[in-house]
C-alpha atoms as a PDB file:
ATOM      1  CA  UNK A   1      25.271  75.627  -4.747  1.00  0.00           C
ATOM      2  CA  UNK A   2      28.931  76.923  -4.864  1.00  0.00           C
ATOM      3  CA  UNK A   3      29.982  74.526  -2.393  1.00  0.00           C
ATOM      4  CA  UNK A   4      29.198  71.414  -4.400  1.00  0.00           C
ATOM      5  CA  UNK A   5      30.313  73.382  -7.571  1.00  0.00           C
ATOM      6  CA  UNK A   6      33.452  75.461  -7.453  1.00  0.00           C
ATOM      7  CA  UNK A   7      33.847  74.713  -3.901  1.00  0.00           C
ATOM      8  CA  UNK A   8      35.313  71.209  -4.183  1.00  0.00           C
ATOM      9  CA  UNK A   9      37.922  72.769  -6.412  1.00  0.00           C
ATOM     10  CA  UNK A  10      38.893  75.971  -4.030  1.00  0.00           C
ATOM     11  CA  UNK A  11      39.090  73.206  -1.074  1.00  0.00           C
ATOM     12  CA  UNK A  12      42.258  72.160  -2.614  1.00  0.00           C
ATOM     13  CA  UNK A  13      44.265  75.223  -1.705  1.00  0.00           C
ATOM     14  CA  UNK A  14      45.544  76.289   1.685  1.00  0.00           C
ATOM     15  CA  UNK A  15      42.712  77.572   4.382  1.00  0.00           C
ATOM     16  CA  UNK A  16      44.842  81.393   4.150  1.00  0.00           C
ATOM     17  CA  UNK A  17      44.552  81.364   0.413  1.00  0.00           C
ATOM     18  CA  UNK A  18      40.691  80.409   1.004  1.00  0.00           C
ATOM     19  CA  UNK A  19      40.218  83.151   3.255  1.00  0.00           C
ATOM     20  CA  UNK A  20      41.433  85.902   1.145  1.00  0.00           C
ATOM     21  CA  UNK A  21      38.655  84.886  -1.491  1.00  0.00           C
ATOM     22  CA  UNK A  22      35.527  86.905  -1.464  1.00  0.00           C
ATOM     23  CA  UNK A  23      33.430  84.115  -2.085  1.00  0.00           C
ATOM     24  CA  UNK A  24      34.697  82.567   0.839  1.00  0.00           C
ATOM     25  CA  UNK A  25      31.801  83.116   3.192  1.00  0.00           C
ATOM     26  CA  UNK A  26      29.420  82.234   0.868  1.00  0.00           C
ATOM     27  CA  UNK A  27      29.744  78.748   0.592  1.00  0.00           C
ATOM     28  CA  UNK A  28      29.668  75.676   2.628  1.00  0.00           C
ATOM     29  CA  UNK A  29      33.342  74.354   3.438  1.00  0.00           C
ATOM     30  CA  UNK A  30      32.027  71.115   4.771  1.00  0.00           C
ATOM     31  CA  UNK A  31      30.178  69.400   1.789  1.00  0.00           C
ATOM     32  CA  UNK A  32      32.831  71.217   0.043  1.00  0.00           C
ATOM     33  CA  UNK A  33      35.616  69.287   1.317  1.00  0.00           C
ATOM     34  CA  UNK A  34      33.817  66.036   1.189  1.00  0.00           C
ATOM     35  CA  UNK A  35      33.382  66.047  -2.461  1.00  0.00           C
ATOM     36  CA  UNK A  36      37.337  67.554  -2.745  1.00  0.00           C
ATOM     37  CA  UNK A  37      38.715  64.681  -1.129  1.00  0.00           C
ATOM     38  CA  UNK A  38      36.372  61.610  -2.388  1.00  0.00           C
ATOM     39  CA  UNK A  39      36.894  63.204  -6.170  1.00  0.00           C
ATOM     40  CA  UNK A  40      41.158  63.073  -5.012  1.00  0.00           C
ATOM     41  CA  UNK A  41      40.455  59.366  -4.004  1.00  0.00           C
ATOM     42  CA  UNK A  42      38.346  58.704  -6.876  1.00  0.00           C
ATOM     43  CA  UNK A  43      40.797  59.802  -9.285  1.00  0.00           C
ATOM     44  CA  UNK A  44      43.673  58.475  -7.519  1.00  0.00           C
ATOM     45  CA  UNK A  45      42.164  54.818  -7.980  1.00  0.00           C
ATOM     46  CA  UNK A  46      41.477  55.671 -11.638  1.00  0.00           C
ATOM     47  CA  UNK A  47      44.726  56.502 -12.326  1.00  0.00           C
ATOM     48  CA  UNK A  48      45.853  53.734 -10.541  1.00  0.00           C
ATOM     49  CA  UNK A  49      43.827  51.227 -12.471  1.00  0.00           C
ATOM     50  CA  UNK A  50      44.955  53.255 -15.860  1.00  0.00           C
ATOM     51  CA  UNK A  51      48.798  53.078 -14.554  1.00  0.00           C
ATOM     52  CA  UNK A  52      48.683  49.408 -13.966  1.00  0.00           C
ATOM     53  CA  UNK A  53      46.886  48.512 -17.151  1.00  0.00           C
ATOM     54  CA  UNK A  54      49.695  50.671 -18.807  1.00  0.00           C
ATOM     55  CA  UNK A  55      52.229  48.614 -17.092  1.00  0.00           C
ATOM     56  CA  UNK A  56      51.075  45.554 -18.115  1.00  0.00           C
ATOM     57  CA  UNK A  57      50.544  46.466 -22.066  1.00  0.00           C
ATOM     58  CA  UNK A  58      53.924  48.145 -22.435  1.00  0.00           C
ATOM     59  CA  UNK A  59      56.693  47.541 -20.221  1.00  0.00           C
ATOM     60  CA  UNK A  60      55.961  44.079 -19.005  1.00  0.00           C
ATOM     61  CA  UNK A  61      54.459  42.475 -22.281  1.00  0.00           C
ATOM     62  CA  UNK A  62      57.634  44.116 -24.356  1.00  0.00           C
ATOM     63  CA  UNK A  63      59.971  42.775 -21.453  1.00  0.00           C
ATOM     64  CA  UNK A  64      58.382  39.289 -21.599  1.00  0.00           C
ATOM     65  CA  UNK A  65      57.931  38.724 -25.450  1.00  0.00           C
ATOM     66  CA  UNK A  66      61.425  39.963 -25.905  1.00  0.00           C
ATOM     67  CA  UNK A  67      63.147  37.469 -23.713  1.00  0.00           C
ATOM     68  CA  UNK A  68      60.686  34.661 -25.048  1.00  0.00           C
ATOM     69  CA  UNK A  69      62.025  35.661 -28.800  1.00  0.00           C
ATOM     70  CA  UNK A  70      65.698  35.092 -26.877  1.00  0.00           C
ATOM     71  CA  UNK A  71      64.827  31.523 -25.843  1.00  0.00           C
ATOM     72  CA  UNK A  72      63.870  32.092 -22.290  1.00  0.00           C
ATOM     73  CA  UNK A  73      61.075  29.822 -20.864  1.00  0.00           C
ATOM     74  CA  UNK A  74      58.422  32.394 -19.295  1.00  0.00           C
ATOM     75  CA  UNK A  75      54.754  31.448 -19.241  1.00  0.00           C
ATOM     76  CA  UNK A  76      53.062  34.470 -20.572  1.00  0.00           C
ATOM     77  CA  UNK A  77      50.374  34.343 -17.696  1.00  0.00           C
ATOM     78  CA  UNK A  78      52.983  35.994 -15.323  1.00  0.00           C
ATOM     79  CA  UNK A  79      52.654  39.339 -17.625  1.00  0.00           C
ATOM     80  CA  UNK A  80      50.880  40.485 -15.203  1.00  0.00           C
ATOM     81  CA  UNK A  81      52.498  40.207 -11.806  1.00  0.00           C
ATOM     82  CA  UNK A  82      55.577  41.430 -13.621  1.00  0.00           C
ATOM     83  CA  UNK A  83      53.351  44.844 -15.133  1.00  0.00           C
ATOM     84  CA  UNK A  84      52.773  44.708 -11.013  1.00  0.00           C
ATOM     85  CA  UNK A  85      56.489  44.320 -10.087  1.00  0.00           C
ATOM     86  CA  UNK A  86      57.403  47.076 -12.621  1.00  0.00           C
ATOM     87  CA  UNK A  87      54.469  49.676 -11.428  1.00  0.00           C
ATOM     88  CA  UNK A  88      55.324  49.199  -7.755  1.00  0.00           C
ATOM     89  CA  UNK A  89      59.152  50.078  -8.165  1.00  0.00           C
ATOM     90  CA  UNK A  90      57.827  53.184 -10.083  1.00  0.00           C
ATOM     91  CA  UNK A  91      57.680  56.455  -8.576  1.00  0.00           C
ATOM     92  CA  UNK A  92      54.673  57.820 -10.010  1.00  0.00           C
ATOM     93  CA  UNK A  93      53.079  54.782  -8.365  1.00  0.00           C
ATOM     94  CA  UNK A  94      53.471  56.271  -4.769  1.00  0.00           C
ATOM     95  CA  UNK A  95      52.191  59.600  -5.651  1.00  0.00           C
ATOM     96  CA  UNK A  96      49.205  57.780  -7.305  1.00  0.00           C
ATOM     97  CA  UNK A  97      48.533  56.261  -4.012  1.00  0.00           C
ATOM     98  CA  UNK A  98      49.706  59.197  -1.947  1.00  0.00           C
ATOM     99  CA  UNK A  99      47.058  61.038  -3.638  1.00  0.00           C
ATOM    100  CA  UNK A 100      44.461  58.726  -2.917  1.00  0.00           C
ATOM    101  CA  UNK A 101      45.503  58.338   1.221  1.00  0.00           C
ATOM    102  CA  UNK A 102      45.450  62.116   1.177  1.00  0.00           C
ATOM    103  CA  UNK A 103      42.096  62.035  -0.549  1.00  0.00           C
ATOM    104  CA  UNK A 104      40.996  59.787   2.531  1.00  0.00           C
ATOM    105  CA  UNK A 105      42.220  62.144   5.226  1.00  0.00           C
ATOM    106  CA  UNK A 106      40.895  65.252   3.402  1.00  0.00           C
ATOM    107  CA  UNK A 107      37.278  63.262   3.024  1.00  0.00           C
ATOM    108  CA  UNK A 108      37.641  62.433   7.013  1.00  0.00           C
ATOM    109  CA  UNK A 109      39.050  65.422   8.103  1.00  0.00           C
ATOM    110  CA  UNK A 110      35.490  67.130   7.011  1.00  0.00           C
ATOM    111  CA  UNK A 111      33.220  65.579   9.720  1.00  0.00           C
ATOM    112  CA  UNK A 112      35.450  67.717  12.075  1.00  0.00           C
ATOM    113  CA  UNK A 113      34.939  70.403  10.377  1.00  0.00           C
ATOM    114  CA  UNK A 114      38.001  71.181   9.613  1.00  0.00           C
ATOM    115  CA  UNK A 115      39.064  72.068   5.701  1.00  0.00           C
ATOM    116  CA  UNK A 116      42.604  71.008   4.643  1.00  0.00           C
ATOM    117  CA  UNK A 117      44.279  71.483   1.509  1.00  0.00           C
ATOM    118  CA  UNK A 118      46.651  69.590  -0.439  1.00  0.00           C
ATOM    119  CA  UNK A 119      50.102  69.285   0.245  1.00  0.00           C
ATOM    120  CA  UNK A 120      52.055  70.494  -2.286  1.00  0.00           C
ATOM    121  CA  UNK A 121      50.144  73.981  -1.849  1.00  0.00           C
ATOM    122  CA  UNK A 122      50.349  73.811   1.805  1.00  0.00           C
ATOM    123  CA  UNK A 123      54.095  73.355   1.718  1.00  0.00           C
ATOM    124  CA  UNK A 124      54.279  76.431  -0.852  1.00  0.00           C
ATOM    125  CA  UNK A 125      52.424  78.471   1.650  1.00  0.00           C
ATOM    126  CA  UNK A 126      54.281  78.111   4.581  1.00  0.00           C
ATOM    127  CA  UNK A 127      57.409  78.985   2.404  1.00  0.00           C
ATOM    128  CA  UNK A 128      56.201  81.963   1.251  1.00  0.00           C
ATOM    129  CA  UNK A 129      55.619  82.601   4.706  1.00  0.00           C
ATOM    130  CA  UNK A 130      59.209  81.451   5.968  1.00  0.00           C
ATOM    131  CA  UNK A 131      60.802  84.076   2.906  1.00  0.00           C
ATOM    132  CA  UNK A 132      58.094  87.236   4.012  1.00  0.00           C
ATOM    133  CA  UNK A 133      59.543  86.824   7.850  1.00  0.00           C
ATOM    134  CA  UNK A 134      62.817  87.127   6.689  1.00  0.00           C
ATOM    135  CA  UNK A 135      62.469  89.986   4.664  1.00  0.00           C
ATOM    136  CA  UNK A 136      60.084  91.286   6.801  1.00  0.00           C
ATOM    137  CA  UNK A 137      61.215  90.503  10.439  1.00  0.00           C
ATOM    138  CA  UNK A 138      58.056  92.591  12.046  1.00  0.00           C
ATOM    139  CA  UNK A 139      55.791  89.692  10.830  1.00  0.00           C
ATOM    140  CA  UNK A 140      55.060  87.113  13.807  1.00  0.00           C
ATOM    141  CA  UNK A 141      52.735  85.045  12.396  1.00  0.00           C
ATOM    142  CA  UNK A 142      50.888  83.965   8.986  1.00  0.00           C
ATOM    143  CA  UNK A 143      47.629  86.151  10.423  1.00  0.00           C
ATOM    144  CA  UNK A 144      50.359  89.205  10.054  1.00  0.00           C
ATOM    145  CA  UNK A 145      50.155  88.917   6.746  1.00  0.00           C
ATOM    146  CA  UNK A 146      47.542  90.963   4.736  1.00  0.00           C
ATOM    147  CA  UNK A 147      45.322  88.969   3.057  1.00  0.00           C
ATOM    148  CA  UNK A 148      45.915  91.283  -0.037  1.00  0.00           C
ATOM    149  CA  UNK A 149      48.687  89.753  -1.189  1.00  0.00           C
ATOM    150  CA  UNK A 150      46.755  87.065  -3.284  1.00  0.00           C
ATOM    151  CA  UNK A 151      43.753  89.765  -3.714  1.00  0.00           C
ATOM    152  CA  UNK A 152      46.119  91.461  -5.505  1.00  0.00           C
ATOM    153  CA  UNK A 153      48.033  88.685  -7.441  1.00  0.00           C
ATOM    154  CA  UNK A 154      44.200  87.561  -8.319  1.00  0.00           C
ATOM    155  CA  UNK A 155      43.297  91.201  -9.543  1.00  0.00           C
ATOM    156  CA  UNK A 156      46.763  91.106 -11.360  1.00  0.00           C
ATOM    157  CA  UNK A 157      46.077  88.271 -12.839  1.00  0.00           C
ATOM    158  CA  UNK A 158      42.398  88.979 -13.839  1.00  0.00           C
ATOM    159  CA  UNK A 159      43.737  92.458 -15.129  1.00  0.00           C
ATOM    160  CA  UNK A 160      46.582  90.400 -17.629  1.00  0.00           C
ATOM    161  CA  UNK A 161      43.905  87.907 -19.051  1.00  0.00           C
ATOM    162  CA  UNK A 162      41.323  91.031 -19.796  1.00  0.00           C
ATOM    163  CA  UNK A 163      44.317  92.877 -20.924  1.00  0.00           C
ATOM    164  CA  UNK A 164      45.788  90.349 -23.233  1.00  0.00           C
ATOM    165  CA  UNK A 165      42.515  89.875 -25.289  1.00  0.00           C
ATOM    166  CA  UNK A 166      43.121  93.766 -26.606  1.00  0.00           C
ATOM    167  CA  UNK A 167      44.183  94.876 -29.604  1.00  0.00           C
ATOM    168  CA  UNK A 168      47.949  95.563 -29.800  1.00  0.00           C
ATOM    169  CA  UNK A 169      47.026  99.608 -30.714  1.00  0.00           C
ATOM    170  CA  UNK A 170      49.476 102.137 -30.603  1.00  0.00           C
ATOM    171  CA  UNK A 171      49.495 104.711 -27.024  1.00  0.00           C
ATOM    172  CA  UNK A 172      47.420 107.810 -27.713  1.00  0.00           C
ATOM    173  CA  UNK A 173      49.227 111.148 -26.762  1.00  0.00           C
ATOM    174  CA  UNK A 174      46.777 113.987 -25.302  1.00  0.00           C
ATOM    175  CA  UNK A 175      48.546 117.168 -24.599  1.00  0.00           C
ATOM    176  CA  UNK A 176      46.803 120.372 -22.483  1.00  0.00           C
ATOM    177  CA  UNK A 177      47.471 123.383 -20.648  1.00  0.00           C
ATOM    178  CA  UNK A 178      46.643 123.488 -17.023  1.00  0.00           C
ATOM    179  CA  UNK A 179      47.023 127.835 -16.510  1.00  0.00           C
ATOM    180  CA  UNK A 180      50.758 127.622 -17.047  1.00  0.00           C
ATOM    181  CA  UNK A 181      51.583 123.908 -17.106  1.00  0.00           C
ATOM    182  CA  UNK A 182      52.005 121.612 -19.758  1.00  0.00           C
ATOM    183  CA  UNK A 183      50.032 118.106 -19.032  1.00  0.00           C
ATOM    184  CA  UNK A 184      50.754 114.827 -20.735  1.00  0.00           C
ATOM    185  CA  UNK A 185      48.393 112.342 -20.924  1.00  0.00           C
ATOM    186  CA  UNK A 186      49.269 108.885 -22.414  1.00  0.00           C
ATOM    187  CA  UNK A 187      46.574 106.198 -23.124  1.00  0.00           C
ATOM    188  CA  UNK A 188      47.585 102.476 -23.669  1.00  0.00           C
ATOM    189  CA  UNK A 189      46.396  98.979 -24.344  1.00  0.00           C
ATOM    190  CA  UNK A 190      48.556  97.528 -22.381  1.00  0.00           C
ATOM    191  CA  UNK A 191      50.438  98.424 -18.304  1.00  0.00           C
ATOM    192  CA  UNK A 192      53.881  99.992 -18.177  1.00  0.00           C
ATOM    193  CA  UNK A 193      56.309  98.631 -15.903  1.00  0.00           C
ATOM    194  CA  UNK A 194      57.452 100.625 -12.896  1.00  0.00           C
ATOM    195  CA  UNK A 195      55.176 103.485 -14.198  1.00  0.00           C
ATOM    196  CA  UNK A 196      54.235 104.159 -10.808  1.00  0.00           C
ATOM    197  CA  UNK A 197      54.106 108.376  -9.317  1.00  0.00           C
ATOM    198  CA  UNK A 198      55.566 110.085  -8.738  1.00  0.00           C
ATOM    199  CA  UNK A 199      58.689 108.794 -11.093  1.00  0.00           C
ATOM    200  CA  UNK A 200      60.029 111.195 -13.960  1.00  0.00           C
ATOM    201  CA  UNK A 201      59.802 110.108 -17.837  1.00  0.00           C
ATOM    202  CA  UNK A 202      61.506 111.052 -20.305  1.00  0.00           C
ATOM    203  CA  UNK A 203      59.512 111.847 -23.838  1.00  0.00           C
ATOM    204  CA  UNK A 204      62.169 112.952 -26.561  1.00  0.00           C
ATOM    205  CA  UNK A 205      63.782 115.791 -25.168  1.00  0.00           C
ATOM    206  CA  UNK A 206      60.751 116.882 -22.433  1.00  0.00           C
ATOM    207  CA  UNK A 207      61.046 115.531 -18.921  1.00  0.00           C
ATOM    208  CA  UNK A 208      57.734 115.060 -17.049  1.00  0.00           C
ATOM    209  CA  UNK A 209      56.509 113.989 -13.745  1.00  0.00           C
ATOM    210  CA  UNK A 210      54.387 110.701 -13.069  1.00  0.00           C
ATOM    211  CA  UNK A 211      51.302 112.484 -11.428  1.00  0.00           C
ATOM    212  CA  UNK A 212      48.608 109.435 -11.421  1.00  0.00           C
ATOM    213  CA  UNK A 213      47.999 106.296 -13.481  1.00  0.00           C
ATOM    214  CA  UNK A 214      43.810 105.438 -13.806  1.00  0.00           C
ATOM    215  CA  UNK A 215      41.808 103.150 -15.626  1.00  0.00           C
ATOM    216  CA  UNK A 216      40.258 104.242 -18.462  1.00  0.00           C
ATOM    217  CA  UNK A 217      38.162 102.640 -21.559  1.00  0.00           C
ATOM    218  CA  UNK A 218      39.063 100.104 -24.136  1.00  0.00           C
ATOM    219  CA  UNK A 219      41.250  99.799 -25.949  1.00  0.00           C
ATOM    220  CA  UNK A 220      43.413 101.743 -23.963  1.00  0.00           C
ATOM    221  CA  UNK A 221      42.279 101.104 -20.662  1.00  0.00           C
ATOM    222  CA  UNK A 222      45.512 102.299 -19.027  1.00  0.00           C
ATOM    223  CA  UNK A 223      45.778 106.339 -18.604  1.00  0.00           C
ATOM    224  CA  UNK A 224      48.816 107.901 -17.394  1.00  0.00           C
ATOM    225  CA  UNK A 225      48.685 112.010 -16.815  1.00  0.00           C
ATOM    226  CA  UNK A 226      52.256 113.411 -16.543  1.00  0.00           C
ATOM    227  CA  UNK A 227      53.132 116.965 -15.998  1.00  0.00           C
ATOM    228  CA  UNK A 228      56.021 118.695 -17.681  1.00  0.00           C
ATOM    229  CA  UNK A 229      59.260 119.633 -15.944  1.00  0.00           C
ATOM    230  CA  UNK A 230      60.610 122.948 -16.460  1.00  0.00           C
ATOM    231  CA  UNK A 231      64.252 121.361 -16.301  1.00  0.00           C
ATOM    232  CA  UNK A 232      65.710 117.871 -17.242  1.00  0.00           C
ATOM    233  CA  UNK A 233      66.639 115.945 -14.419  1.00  0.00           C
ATOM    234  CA  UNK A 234      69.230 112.980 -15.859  1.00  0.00           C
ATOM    235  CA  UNK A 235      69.827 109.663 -14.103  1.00  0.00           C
ATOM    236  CA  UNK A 236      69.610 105.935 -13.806  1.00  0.00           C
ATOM    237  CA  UNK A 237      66.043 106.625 -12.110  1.00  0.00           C
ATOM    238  CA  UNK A 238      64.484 108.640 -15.313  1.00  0.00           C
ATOM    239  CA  UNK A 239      62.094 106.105 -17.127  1.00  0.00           C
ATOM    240  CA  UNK A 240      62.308 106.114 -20.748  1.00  0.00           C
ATOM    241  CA  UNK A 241      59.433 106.993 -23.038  1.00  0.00           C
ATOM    242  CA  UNK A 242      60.369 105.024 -26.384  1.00  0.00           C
ATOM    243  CA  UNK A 243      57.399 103.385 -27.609  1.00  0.00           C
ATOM    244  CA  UNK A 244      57.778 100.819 -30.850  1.00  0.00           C
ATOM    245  CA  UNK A 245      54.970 101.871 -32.253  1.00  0.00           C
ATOM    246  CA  UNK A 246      54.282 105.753 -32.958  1.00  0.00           C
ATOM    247  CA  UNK A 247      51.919 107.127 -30.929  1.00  0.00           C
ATOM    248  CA  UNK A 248      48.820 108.610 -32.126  1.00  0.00           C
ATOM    249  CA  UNK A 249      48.120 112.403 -31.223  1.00  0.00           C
ATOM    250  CA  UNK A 250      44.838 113.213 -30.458  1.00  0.00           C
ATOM    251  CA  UNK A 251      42.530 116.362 -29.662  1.00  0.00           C
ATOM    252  CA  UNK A 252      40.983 117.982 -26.119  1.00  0.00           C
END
């Protein structure tokens, strides 16, 4: 069922992108990218048909009519070779039809069983690619490069749309004593940037140690435990505990 549902719209994107998907192996590619690329076509000739009619009600009727008011002799019937002329010089016009060629090839390329995406996203790939090898020189080829990187950009992404659907609640404060230690945990609605351990925060005039960030409940899903430093350690690296709102204290 998923390849004649979600499929045809996942058979757009590159075949690394597809790969990194759970949901990858369970569904059929094939009938997949034979609906992807005769709904490209289909909608390609749509908006052709759409683009032309446009053409021919607005550019080339206003162009006409206007130099008939002016005295020029033009029988009206040629309205709509000119709406033609004007759509074919057009640029939109050849990414209509682009659109609907790669449709064609996608649609083809399926009996082979081979599943290609568009190009735009294909180009984006492989330049994501080019900028990883050169930051990364130990990477040889795309296959080099975990398929985590969009897990995690997916996860991220899922994680900001749950997220941003929360309450705007002030961070809860929970302080405790582990034997000698003092232990700061913070509870928010909402991620902290470059709150990752084991980086030092500073809370007023107390300087504590990132020891683990978790996933709690809602409406604070995010939990951050920090444990107090017995001396202040200034710099450009400390983070800065400021929030707007004034946290709420709350009991063990």
């Amino acid at each position: 069922m998923l390849g004649y549902t979600l499929g045809p719209l996942l058979a757009v994107l590159p075949r690394r992108w597809r790969e990194s998907l759970p949901i990858t192996r369970a569904i059929n590619w094939r009938p997949a990218m034979v609906l992807s690329g005769l709904m490209e076509s289909a909608l390609a000739l749509v908006a052709l048909v759409y683009w032309y009619s446009y053409s021919v009600t607005h550019w080339a009727a206003d162009a006409i009519f206007s130099a008939i008011e002016h005295g020029a002799q033009i029988d009206p019937r040629a309205m709509g070779f000119a709406g033609l002329a004007v759509m074919f010089l057009h640029p939109l016009t050849w990414f209509i039809a682009y659109c609907g060629v790669e449709g064609i090839v996608r649609f083809c390329a399926a009996f082979t069983d081979t599943t290609v995406g568009v190009l735009p996203l294909f180009l984006a790939d492989k330049t994501y690619l080019l900028i990883a090898r050169r930051r990364n020189p130990e990477i040889k080829s795309a296959g080099s490069i975990s398929q985590g990187h969009l897990a995690s950009f997916l996860h991220a992404f899922r994680e900001r749309i749950s997220t941003s659907m929360l309450p705007l609640v002030p961070d809860e404060l929970r302080l405790r004593q582990n034997g000698s230690e003092e232990v700061l945990e913070i509870r928010s609605c909402r991620a902290k940037a470059d709150w990752i351990p084991p980086r030092v925060v500073r809370h007023e005039d107390r300087y504590y140690q990132l020891e683990a960030s978790m996933q709690g409940t809602a409406p604070r899903p995010f939990v951050y435990v920090l444990r107090r430093l017995s001396a202040g350690v200034p710099g450009r690296s400390v983070l800065i505990y400021s929030p707007e709102q004034t946290p709420v204290l709350a009991d063990r």
